[in-house]
Protein backbone atom coordinates (compact mmCIF):
# COMPACT_ATOMS: atom_id res chain seq x y z
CA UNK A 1 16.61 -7.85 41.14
CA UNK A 2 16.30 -5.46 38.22
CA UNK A 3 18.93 -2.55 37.64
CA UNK A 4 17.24 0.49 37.42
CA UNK A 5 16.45 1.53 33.83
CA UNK A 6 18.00 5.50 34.56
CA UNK A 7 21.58 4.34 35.09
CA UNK A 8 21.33 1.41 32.25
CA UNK A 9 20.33 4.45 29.83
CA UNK A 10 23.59 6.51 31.40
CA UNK A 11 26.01 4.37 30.77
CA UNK A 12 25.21 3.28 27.73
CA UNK A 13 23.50 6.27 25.69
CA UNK A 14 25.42 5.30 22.29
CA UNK A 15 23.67 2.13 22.03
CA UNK A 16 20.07 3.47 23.13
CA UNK A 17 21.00 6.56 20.42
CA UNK A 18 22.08 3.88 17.77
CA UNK A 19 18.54 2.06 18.66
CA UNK A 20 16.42 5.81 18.49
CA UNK A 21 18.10 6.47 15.55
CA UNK A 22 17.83 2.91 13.43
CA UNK A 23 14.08 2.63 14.68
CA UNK A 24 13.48 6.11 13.20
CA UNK A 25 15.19 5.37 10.28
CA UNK A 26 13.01 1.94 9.90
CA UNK A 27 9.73 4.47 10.27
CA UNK A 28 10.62 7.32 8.15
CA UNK A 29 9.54 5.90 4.54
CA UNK A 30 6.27 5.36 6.51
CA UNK A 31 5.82 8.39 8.02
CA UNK A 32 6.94 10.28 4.54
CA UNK A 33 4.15 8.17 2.50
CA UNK A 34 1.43 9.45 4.82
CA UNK A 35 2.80 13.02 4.82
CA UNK A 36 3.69 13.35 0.89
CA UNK A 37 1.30 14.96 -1.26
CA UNK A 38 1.80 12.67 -3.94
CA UNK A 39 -0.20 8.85 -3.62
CA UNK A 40 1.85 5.64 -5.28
CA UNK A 41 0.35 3.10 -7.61
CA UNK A 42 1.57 0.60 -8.95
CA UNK A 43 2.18 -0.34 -12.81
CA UNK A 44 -1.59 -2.05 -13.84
CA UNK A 45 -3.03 1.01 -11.68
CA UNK A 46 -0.92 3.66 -13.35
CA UNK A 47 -1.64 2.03 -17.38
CA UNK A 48 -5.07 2.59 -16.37
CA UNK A 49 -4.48 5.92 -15.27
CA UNK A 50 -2.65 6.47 -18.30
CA UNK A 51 -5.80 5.36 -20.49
CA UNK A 52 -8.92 6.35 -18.73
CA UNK A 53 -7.01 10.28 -18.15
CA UNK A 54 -4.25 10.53 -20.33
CA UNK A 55 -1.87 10.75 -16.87
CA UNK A 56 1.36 12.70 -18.16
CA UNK A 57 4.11 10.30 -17.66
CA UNK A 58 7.32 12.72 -16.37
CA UNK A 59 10.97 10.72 -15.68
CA UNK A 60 12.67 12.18 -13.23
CA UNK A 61 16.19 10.64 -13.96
CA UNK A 62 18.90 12.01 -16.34
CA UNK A 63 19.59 12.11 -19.88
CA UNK A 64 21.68 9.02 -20.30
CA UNK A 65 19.19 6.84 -17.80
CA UNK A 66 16.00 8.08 -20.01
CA UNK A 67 18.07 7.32 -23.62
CA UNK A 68 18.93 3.47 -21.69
CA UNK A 69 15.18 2.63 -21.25
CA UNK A 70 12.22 4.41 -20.32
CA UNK A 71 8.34 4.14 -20.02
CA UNK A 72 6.74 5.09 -23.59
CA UNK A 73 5.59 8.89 -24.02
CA UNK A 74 7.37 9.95 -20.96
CA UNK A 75 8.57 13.09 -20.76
CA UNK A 76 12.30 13.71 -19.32
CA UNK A 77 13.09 16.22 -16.93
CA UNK A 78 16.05 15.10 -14.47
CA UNK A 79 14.78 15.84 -10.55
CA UNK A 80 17.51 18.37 -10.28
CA UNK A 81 16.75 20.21 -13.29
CA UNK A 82 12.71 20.36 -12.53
CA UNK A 83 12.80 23.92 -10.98
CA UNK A 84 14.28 25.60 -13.63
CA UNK A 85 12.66 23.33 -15.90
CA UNK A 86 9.17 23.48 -14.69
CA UNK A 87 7.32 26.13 -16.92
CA UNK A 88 7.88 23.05 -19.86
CA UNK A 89 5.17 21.01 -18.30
CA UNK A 90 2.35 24.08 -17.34
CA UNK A 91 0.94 23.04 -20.81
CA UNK A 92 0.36 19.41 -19.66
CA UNK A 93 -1.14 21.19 -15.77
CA UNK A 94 -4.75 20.12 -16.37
CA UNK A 95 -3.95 16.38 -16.66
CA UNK A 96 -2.68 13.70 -13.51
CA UNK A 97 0.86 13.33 -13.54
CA UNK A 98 2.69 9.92 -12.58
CA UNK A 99 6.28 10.68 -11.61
CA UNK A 100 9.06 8.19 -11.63
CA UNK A 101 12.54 7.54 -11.71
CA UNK A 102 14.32 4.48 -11.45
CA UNK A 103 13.24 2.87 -8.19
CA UNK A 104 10.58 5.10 -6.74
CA UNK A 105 12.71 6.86 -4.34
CA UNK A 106 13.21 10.13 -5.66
CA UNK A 107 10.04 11.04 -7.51
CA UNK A 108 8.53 12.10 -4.22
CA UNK A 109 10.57 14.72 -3.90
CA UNK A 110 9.02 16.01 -6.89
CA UNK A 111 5.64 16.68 -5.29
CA UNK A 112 6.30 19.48 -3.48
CA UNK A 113 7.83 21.24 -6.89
CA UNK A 114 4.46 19.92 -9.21
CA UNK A 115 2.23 21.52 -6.16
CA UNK A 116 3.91 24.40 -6.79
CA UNK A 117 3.52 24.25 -10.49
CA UNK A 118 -0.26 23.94 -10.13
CA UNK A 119 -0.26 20.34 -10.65
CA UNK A 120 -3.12 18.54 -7.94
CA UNK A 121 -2.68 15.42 -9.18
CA UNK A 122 0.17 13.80 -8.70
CA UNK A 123 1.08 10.38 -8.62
CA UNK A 124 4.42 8.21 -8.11
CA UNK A 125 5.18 5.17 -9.78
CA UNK A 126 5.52 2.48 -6.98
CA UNK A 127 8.93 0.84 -7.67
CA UNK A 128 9.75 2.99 -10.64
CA UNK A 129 10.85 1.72 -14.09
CA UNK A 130 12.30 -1.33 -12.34
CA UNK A 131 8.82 -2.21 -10.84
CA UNK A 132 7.15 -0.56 -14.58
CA UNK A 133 9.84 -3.61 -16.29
CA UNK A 134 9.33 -6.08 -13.67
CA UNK A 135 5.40 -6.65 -14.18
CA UNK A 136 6.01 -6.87 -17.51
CA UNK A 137 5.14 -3.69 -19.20
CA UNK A 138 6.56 -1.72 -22.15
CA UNK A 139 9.77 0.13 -21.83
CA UNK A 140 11.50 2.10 -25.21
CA UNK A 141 14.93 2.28 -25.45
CA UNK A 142 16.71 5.00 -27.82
């Protein structure tokens, strides 16, 4: 016979919260892809972008990460310093933007903050500069 799944849950709520909590955490870059405003490509799709549209490329890390190695023509603004720093890029608003910073995490968060800007399309590198490096492409360093 089968205990009764009510009292199983009871007496041992931490683990079923620990299992809730890990199986939304698995789901949430998911769910965030679907819901951000931004799309992701990856390196070949993004050179193309940069070609065929002249995509403003816009690095998201700081100072010191940009001066270490960075895709060419990109133009820094550190994530933390893009809403005071935002009216520097309204001359660029009628072009796509590709966002990145150094693995792809954090330039979504920049969406909502380009939307706001004017920007409608917006784009984040896939991987960031590690993925950018990784298939091979240019990065300039200085």
């Amino acid at each position: 016979m089968t205990p009764a799944p009510i009292p199983f849950i009871l007496n041992n709520w931490p683990l079923v919260l620990v299992m809730v909590v890990s199986g939304a955490m698995l789901l949430w870059p998911m769910i965030q892809r679907q819901v951000s405003s931004a799309r992701a490509i990856g390196a070949a799709a993004a050179t193309q972008l940069i070609n065929r549209q002249n995509a403003l490329l816009l690095d998201l890390r700081d100072s010191k990460q940009y001066s270490d190695g960075r895709v060419p023509n990109a133009v820094n603004i550190p994530l933390a310093e893009l809403g005071s720093r935002g009216q520097d890029l309204v001359k660029f608003k009628g072009r796509p933007v590709i966002a990145y910073c150094e693995r792809g995490n954090q330039s979504r968060s920049a969406t909502s903050a380009l939307a706001k800007l004017g920007f409608t399309d917006v784009f984040t590198l896939d991987g960031g500069l590690k993925a950018w490096s990784a298939a091979g492409m240019p990065v300039e360093k200085g």
